[in-house]
N, C-alpha and C. Protein backbone atom coordinates (compact mmCIF):
# COMPACT_ATOMS: atom_id res chain seq x y z
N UNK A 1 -64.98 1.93 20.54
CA UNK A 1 -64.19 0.87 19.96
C UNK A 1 -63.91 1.21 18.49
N UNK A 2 -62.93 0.76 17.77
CA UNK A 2 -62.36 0.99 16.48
C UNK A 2 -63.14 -0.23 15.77
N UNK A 3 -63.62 0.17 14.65
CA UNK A 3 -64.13 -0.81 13.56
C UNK A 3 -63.14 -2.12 13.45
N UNK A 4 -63.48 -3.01 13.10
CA UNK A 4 -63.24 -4.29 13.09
C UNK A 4 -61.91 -4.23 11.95
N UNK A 5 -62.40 -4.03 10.69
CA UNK A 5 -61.33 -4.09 9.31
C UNK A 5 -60.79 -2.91 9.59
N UNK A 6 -60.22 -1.38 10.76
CA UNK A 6 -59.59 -0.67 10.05
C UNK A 6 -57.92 -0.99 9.97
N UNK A 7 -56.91 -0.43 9.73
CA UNK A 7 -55.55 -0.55 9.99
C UNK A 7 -55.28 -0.46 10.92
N UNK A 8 -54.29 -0.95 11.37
CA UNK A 8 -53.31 -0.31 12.77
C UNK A 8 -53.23 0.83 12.55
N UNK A 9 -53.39 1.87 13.51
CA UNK A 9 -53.60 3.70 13.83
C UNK A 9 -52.73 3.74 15.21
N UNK A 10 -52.50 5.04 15.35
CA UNK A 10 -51.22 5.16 15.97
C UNK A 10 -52.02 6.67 16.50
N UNK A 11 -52.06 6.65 17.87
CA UNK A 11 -52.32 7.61 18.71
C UNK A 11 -51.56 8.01 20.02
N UNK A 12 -52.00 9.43 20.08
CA UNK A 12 -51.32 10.32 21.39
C UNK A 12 -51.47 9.48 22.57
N UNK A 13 -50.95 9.21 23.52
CA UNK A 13 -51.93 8.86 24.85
C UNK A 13 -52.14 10.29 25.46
N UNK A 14 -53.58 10.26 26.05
CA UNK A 14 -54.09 11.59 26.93
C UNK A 14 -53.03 12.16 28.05
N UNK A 15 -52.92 11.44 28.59
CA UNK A 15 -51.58 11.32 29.84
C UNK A 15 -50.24 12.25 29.49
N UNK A 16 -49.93 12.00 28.20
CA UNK A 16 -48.43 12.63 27.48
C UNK A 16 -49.34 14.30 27.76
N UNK A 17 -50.19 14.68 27.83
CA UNK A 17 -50.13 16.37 27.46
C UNK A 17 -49.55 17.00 28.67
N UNK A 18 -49.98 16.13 29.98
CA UNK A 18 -49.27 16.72 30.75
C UNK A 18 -48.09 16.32 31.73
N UNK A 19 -48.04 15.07 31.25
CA UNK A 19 -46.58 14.38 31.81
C UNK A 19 -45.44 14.42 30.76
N UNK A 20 -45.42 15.76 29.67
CA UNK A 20 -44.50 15.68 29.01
C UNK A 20 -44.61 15.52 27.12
N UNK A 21 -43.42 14.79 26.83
CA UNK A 21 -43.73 14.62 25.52
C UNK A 21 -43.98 13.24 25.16
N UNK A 22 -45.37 13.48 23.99
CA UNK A 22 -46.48 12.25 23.78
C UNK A 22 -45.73 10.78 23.78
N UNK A 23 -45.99 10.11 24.14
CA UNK A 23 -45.80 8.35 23.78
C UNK A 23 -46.83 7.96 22.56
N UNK A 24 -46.30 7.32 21.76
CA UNK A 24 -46.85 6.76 20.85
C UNK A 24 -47.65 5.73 21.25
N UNK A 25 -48.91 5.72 20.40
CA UNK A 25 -49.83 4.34 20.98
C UNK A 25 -49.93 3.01 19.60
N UNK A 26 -50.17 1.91 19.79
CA UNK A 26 -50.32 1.20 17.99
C UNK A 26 -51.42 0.38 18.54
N UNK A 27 -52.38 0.59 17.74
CA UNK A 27 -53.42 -0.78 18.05
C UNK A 27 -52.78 -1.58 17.54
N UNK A 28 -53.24 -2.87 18.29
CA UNK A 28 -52.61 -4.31 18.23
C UNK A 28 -53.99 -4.80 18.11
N UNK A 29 -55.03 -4.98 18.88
CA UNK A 29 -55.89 -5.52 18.24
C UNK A 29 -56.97 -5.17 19.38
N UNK A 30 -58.42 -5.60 18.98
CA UNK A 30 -59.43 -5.27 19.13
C UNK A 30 -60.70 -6.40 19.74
N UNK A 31 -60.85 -5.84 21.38
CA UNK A 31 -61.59 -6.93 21.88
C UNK A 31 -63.24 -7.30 21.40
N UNK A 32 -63.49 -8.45 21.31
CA UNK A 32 -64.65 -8.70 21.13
C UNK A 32 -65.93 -9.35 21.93
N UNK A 33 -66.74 -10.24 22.16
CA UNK A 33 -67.31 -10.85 22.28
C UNK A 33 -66.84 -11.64 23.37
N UNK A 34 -67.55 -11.95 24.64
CA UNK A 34 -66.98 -13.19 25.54
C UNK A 34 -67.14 -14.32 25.09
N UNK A 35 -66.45 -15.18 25.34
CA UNK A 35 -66.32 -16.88 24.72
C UNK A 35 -66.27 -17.76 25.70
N UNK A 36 -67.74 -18.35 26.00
CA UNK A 36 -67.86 -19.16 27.08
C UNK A 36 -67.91 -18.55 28.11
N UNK A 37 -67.36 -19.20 29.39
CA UNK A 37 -68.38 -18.88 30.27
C UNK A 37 -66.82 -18.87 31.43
N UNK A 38 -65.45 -18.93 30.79
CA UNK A 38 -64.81 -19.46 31.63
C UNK A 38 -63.85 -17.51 32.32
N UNK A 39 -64.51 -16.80 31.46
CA UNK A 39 -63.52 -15.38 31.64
C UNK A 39 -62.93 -14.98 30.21
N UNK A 40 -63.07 -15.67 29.07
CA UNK A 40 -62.06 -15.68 27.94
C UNK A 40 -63.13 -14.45 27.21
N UNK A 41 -62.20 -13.65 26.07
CA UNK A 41 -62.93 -12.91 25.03
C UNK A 41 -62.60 -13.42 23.91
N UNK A 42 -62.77 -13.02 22.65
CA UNK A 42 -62.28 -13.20 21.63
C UNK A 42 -61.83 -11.77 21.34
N UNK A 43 -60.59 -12.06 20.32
CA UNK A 43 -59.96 -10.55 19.87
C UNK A 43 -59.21 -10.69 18.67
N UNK A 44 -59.57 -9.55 18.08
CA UNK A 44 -58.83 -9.76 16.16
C UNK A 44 -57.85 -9.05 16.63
N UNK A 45 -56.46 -9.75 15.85
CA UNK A 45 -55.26 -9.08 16.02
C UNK A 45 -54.68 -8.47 15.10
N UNK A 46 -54.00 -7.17 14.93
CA UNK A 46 -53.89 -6.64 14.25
C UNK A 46 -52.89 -7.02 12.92
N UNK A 47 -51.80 -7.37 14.35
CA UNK A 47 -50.29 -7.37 13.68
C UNK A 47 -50.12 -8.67 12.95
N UNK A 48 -48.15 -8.68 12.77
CA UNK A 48 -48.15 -9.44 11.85
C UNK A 48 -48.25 -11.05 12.36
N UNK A 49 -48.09 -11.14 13.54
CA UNK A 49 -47.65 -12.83 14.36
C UNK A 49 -48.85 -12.33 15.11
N UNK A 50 -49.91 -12.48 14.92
CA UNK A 50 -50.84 -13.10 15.87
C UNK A 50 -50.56 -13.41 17.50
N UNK A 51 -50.24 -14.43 17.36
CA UNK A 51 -49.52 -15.26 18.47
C UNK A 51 -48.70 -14.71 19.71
N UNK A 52 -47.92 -13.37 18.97
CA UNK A 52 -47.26 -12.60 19.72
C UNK A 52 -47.42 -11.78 20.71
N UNK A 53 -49.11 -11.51 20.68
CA UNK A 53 -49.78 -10.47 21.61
C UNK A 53 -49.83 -10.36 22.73
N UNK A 54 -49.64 -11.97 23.65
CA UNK A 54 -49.20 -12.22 24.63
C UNK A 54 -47.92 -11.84 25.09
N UNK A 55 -46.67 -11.53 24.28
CA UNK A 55 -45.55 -11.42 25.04
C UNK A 55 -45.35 -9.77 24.52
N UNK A 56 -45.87 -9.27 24.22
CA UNK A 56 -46.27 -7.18 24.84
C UNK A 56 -46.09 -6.68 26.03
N UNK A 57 -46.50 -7.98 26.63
CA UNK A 57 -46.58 -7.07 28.20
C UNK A 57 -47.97 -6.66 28.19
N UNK A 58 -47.71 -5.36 29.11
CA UNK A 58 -49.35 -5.42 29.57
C UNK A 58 -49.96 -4.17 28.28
N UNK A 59 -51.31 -4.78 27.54
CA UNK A 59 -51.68 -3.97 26.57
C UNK A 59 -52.74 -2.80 27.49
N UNK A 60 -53.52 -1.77 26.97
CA UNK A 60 -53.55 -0.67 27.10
C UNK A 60 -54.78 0.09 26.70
N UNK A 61 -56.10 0.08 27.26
CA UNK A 61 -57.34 0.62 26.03
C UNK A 61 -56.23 2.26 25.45
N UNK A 62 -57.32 1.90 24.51
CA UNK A 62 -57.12 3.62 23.84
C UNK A 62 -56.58 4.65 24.42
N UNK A 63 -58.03 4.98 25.29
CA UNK A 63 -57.51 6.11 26.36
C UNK A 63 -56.65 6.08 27.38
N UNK A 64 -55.70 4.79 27.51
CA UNK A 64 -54.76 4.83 28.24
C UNK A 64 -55.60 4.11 30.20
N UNK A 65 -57.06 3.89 29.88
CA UNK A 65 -57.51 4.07 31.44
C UNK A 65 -57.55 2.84 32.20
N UNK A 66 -57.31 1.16 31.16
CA UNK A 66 -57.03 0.30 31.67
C UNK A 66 -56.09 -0.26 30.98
N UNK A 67 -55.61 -1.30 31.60
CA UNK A 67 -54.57 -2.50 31.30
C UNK A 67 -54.67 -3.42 32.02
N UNK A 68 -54.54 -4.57 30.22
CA UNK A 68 -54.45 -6.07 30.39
C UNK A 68 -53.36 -6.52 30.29
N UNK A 69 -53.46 -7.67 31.16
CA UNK A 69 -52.33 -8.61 30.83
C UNK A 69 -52.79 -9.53 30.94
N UNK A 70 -52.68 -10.23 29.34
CA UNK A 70 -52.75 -12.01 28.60
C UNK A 70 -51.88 -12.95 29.44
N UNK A 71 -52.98 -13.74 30.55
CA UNK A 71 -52.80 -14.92 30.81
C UNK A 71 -52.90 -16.22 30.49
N UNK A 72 -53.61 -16.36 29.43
CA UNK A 72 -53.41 -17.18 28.23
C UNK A 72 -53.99 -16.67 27.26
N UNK A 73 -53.78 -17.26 25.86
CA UNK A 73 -54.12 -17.49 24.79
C UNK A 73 -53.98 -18.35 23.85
N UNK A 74 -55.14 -18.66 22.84
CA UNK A 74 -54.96 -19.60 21.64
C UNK A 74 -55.77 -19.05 20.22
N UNK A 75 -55.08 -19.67 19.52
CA UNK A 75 -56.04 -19.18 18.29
C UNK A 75 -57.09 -20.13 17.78
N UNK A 76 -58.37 -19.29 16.96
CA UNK A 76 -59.21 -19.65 16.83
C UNK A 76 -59.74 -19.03 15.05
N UNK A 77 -59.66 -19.99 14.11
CA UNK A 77 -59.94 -19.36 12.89
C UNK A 77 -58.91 -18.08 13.08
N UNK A 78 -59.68 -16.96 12.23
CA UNK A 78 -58.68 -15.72 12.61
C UNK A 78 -59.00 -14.41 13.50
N UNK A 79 -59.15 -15.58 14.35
CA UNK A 79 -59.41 -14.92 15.80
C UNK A 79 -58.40 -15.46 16.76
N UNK A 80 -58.56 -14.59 18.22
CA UNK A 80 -57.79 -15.43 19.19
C UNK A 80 -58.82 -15.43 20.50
N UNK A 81 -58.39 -16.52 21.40
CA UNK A 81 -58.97 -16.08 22.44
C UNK A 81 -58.03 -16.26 23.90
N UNK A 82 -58.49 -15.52 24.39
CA UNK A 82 -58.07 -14.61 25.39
C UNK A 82 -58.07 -14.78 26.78
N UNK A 83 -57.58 -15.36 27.78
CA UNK A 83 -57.87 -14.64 29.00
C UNK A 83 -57.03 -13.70 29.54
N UNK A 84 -57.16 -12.61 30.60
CA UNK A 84 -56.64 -11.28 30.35
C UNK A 84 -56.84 -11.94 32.43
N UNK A 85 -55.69 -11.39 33.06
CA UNK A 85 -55.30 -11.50 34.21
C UNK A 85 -56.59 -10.60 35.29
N UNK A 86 -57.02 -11.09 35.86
CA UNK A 86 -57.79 -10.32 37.01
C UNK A 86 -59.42 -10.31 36.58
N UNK A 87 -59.60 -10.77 35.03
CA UNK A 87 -60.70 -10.71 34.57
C UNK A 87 -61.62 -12.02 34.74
């Protein structure tokens, strides 16, 4: 996992070396901690609208090896929380 305070960083996905030329990656933000008991996480968001993280589409770990998709969300202090489809 990426430290909590760093910047948005921008990586290769693994996948591009051999399906071609690289896709750009941007952290958006960074999961944390489960919240309650109902499926939800909490997650610091990177960008500039918060709020927006939900309408991305489906986000992406690092290495490209899973994907979420935000079935709801709300904010919390400057946090958000999360439920992520199938989870």
């Amino acid at each position: 996992m990426c430290p909590a305070k760093s910047p948005p960083s921008r990586a290769q996905s693994p996948a591009a070396d051999a399906a071609g030329p690289a896709r750009e990656r941007l952290l958006m933000a960074q999961i944390g901690a489960a919240h309650g008991i109902k499926g939800e996480v909490r997650v610091k968001p990177f960008g500039e609208d918060p709020m927006a993280l939900g309408s991305y589409g489906p986000l992406e770990t690092e290495d490209g090896s899973q994907r979420f998709e935000v079935e709801t969300l709300r904010a919390q202090k400057a946090m958000l929380v999360i439920r992520f489809k199938g989870v």
